[in-house]
PDB file of N, CA and C in Angstrom:
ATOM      1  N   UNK A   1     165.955 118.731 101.434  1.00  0.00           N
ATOM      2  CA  UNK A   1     166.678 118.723 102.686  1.00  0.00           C
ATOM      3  C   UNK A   1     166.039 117.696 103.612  1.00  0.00           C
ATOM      4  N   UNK A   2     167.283 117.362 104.396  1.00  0.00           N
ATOM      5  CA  UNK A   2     166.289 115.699 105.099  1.00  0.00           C
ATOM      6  C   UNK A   2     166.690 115.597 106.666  1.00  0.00           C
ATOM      7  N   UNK A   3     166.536 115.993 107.768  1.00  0.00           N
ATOM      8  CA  UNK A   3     166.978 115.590 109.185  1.00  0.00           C
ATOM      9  C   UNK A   3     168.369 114.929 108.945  1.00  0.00           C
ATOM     10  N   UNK A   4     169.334 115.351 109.773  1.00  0.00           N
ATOM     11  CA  UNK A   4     170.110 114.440 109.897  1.00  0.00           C
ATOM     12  C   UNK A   4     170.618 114.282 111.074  1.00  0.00           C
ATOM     13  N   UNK A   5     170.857 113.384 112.030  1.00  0.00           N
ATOM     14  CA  UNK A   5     170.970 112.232 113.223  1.00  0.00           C
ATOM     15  C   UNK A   5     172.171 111.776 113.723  1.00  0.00           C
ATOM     16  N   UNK A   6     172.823 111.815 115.127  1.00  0.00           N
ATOM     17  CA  UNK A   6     173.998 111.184 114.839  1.00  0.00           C
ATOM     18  C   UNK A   6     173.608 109.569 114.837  1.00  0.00           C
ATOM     19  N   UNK A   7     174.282 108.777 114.574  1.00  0.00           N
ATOM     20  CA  UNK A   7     174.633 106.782 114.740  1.00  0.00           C
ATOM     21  C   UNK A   7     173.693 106.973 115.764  1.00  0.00           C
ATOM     22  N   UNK A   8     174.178 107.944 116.822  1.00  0.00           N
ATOM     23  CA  UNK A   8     173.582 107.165 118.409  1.00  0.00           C
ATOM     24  C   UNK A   8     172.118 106.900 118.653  1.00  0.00           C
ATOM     25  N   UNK A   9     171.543 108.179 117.295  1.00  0.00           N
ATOM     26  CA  UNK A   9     169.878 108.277 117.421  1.00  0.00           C
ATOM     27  C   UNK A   9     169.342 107.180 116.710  1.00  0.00           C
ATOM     28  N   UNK A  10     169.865 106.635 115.867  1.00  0.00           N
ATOM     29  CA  UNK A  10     168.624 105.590 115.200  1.00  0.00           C
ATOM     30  C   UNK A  10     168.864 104.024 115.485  1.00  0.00           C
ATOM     31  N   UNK A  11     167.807 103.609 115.769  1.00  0.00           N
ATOM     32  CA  UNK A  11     167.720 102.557 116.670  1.00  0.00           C
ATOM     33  C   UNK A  11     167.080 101.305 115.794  1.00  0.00           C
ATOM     34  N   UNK A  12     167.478 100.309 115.530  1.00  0.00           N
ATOM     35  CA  UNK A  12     166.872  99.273 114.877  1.00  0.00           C
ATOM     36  C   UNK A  12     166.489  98.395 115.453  1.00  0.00           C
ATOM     37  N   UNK A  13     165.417  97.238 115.204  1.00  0.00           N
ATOM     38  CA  UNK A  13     164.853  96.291 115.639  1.00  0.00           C
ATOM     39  C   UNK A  13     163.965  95.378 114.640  1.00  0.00           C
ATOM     40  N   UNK A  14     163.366  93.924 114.705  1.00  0.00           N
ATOM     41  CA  UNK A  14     162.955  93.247 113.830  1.00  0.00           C
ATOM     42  C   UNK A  14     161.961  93.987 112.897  1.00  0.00           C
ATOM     43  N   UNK A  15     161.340  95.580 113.561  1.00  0.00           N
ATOM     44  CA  UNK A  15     160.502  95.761 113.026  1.00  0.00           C
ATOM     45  C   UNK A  15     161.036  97.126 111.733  1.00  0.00           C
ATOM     46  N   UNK A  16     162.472  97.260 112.092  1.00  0.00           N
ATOM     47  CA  UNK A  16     162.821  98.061 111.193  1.00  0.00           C
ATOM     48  C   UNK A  16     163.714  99.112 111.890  1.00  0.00           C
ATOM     49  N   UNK A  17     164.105 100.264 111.243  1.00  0.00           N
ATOM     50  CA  UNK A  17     165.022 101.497 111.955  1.00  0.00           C
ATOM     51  C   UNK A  17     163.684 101.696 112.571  1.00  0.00           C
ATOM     52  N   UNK A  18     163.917 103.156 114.142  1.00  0.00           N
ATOM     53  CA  UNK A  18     163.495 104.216 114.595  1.00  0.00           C
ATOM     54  C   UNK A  18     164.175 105.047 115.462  1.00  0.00           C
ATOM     55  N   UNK A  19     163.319 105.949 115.673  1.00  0.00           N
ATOM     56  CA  UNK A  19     163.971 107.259 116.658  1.00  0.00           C
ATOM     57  C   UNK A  19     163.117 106.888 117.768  1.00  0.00           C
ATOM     58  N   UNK A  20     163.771 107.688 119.292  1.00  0.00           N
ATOM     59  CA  UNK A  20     162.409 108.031 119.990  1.00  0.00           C
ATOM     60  C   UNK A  20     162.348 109.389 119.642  1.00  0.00           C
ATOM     61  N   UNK A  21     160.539 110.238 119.808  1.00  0.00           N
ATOM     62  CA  UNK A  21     160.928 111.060 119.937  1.00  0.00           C
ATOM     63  C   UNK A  21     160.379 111.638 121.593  1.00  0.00           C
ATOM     64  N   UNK A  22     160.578 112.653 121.884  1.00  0.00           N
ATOM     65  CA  UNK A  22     160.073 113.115 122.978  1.00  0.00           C
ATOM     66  C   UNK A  22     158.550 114.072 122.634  1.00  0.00           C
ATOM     67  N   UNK A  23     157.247 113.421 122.886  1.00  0.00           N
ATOM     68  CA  UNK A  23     156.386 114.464 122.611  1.00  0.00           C
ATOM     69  C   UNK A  23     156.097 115.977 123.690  1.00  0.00           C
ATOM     70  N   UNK A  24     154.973 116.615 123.502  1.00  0.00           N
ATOM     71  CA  UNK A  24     154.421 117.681 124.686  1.00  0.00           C
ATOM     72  C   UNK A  24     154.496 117.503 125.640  1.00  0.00           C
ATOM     73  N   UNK A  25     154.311 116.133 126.373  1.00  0.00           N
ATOM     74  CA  UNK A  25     154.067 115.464 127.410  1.00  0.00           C
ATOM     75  C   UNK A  25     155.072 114.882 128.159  1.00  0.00           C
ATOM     76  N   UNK A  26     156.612 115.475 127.646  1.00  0.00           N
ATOM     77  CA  UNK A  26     157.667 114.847 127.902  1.00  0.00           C
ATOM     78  C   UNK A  26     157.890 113.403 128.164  1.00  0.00           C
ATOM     79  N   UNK A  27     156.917 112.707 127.083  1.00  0.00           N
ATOM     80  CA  UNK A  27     157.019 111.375 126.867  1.00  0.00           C
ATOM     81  C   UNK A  27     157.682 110.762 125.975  1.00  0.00           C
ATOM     82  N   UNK A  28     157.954 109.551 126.154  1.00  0.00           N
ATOM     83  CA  UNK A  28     159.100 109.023 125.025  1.00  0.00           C
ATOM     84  C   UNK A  28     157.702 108.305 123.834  1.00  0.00           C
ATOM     85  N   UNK A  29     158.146 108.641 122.352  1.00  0.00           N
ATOM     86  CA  UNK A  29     157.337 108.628 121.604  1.00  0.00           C
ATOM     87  C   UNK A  29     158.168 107.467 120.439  1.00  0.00           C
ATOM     88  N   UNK A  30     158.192 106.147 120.194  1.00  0.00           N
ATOM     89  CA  UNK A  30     158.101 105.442 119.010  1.00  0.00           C
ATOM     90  C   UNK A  30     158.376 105.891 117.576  1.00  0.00           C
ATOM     91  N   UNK A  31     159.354 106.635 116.675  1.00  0.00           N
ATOM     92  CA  UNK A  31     158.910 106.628 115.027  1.00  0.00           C
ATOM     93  C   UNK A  31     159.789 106.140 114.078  1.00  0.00           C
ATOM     94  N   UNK A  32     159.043 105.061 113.650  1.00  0.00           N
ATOM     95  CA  UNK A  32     159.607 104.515 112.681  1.00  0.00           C
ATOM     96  C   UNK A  32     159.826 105.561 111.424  1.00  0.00           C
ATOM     97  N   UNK A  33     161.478 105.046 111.356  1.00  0.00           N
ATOM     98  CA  UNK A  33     162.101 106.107 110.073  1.00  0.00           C
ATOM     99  C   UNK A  33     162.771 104.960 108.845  1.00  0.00           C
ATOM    100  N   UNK A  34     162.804 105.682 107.972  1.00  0.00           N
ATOM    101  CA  UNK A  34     163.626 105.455 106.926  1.00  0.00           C
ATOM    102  C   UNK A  34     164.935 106.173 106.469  1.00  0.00           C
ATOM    103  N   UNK A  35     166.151 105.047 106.918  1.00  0.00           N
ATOM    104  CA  UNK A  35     167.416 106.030 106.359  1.00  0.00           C
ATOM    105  C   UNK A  35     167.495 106.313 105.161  1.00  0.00           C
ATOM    106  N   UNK A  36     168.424 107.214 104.849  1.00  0.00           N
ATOM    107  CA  UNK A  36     169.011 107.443 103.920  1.00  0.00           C
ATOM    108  C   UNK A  36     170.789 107.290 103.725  1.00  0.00           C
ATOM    109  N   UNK A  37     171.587 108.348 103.344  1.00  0.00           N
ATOM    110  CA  UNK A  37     172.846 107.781 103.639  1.00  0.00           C
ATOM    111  C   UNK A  37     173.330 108.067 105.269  1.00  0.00           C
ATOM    112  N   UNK A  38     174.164 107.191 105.420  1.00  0.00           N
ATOM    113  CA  UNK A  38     174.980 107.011 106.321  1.00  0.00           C
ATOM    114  C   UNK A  38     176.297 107.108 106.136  1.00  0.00           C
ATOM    115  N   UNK A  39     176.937 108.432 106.995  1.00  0.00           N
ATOM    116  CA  UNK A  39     178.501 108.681 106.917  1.00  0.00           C
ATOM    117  C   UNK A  39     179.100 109.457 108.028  1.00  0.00           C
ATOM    118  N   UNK A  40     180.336 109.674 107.828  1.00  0.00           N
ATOM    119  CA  UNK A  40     180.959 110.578 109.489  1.00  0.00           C
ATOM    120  C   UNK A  40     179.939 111.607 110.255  1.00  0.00           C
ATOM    121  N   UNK A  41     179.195 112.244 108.849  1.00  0.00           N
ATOM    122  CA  UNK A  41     178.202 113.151 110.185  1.00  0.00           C
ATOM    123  C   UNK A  41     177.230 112.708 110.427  1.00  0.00           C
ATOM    124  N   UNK A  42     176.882 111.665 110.121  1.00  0.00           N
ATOM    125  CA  UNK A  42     175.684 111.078 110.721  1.00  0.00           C
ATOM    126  C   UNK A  42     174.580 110.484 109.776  1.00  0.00           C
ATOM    127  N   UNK A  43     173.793 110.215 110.378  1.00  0.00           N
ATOM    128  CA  UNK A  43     172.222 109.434 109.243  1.00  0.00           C
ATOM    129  C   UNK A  43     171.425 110.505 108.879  1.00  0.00           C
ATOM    130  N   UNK A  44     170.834 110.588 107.709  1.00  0.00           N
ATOM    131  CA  UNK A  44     170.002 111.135 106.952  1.00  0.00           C
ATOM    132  C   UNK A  44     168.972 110.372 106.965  1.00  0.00           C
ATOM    133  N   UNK A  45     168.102 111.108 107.677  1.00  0.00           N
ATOM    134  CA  UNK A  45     166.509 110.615 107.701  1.00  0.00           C
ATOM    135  C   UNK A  45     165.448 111.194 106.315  1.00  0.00           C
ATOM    136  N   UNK A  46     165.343 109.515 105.619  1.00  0.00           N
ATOM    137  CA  UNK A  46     164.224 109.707 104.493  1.00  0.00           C
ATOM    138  C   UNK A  46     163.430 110.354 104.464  1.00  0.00           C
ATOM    139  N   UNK A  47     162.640 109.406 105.562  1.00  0.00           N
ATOM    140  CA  UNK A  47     161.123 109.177 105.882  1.00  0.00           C
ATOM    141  C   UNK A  47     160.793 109.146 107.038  1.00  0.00           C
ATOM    142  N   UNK A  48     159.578 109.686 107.843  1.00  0.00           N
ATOM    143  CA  UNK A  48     159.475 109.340 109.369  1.00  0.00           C
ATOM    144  C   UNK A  48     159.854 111.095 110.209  1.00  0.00           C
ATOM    145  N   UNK A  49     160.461 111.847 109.554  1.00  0.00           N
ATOM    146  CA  UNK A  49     160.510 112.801 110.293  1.00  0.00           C
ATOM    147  C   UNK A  49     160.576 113.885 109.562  1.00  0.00           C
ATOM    148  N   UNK A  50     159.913 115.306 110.172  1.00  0.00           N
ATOM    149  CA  UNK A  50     160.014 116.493 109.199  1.00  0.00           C
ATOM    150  C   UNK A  50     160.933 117.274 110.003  1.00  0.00           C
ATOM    151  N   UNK A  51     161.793 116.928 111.200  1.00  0.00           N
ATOM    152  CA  UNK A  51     162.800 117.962 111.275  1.00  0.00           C
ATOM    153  C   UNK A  51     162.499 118.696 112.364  1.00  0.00           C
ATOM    154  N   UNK A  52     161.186 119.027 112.874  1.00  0.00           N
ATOM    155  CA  UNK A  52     160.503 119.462 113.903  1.00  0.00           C
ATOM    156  C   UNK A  52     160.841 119.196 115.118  1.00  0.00           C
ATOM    157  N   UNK A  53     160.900 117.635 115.183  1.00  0.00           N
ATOM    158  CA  UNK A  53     160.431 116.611 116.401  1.00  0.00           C
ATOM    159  C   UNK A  53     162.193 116.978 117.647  1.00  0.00           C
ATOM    160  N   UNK A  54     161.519 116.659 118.483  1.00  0.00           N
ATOM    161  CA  UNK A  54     162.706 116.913 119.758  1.00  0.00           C
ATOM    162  C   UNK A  54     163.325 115.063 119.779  1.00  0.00           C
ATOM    163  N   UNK A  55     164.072 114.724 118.887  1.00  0.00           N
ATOM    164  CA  UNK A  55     164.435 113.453 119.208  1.00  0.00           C
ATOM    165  C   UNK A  55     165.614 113.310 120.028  1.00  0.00           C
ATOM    166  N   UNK A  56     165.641 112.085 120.604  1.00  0.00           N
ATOM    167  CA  UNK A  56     166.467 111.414 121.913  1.00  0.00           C
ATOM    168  C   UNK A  56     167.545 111.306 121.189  1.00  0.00           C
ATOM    169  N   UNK A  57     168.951 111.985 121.602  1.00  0.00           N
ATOM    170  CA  UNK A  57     170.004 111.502 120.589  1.00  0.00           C
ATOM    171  C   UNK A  57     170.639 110.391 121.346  1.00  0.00           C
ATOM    172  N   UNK A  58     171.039 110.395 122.418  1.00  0.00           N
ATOM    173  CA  UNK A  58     171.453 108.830 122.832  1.00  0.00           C
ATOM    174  C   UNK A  58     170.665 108.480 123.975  1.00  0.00           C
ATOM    175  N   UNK A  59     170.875 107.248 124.695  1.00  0.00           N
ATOM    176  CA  UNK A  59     170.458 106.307 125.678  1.00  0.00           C
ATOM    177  C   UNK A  59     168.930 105.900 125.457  1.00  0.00           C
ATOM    178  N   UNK A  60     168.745 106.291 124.129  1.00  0.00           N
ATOM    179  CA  UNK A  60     167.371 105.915 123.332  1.00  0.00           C
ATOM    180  C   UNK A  60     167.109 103.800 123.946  1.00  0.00           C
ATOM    181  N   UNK A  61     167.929 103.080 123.662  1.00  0.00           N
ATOM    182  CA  UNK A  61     168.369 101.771 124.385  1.00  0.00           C
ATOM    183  C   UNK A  61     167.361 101.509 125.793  1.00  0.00           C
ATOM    184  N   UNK A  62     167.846 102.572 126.124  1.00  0.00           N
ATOM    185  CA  UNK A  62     167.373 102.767 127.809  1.00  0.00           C
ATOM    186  C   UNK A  62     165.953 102.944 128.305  1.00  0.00           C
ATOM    187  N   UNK A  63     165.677 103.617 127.185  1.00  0.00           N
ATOM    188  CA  UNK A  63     164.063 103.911 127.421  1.00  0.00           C
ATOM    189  C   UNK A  63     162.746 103.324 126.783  1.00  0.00           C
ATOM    190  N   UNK A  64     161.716 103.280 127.517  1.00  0.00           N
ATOM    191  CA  UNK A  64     160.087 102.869 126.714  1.00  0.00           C
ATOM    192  C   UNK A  64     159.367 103.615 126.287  1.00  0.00           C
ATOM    193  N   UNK A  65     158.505 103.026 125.189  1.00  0.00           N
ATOM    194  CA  UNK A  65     157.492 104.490 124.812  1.00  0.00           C
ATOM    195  C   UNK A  65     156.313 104.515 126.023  1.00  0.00           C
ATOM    196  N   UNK A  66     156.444 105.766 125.942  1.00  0.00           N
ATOM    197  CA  UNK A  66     155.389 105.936 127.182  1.00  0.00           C
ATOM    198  C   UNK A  66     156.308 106.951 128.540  1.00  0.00           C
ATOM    199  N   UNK A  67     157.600 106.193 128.530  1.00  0.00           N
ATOM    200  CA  UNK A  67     158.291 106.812 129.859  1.00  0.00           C
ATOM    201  C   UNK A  67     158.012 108.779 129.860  1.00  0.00           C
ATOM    202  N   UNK A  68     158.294 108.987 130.736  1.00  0.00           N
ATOM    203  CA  UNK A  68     158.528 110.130 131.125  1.00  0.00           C
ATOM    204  C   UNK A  68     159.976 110.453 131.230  1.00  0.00           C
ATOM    205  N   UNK A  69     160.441 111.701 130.450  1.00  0.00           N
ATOM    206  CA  UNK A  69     161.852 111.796 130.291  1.00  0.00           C
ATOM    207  C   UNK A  69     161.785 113.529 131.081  1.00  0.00           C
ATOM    208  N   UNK A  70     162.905 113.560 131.213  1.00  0.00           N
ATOM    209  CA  UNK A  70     163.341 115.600 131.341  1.00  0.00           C
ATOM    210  C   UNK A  70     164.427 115.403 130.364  1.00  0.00           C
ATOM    211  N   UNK A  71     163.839 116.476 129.141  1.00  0.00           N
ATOM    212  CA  UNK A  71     164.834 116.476 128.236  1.00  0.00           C
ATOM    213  C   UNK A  71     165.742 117.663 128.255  1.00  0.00           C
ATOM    214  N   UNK A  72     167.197 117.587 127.855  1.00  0.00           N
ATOM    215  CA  UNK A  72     167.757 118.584 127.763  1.00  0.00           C
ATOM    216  C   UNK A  72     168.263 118.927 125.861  1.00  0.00           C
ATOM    217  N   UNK A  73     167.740 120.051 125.564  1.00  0.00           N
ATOM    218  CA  UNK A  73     167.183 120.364 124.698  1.00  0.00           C
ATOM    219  C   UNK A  73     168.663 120.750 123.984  1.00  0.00           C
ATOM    220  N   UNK A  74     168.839 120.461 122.534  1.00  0.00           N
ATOM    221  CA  UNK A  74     170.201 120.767 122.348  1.00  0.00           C
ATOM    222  C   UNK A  74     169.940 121.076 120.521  1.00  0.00           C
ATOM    223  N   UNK A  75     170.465 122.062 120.399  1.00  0.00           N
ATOM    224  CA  UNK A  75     169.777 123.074 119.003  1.00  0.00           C
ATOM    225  C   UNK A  75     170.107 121.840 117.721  1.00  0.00           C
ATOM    226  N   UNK A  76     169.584 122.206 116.403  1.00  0.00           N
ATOM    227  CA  UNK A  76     170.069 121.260 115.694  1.00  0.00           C
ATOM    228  C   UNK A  76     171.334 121.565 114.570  1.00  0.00           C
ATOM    229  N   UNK A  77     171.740 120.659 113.743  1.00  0.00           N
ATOM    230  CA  UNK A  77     173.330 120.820 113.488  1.00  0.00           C
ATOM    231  C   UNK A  77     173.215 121.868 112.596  1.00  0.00           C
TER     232      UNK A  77
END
């Protein structure tokens, strides 16, 4: 069984896919993932996450690692 993400959460750049995630500290946290498939319900995360993590599902774009977020917490699928 593998996380799965909508489009809006995974974020690419020269250095590869990632998520943010939000740590303890309600900080925005950096993790590089590895997809898997991609389809109507969304991305399947390889690698990079055990399922745990409170990730940013959209306006991920918007933010730095480091920021301070207030997250609103939304159960998983």
């Amino acid at each position: 069984t593998a996380p799965m993400l909508p489009q809006s959460a995974v974020l690419s750049d020269e250095k590869g896919n990632y998520v943010y995630i939000v740590n303890g500290k309600n900080e925005v946290e950096r993790r590089d993932v590895q997809i898997g498939t991609v389809d109507d319900n969304g991305v399947t995360i390889a690698e990079g996450l055990s399922g745990q993590e409170a990730v940013v599902l959209s306006a991920g774009p918007y933010l730095n690692p480091g920021q301070k977020v207030s997250p609103k917490r939304q159960s998983a699928r």
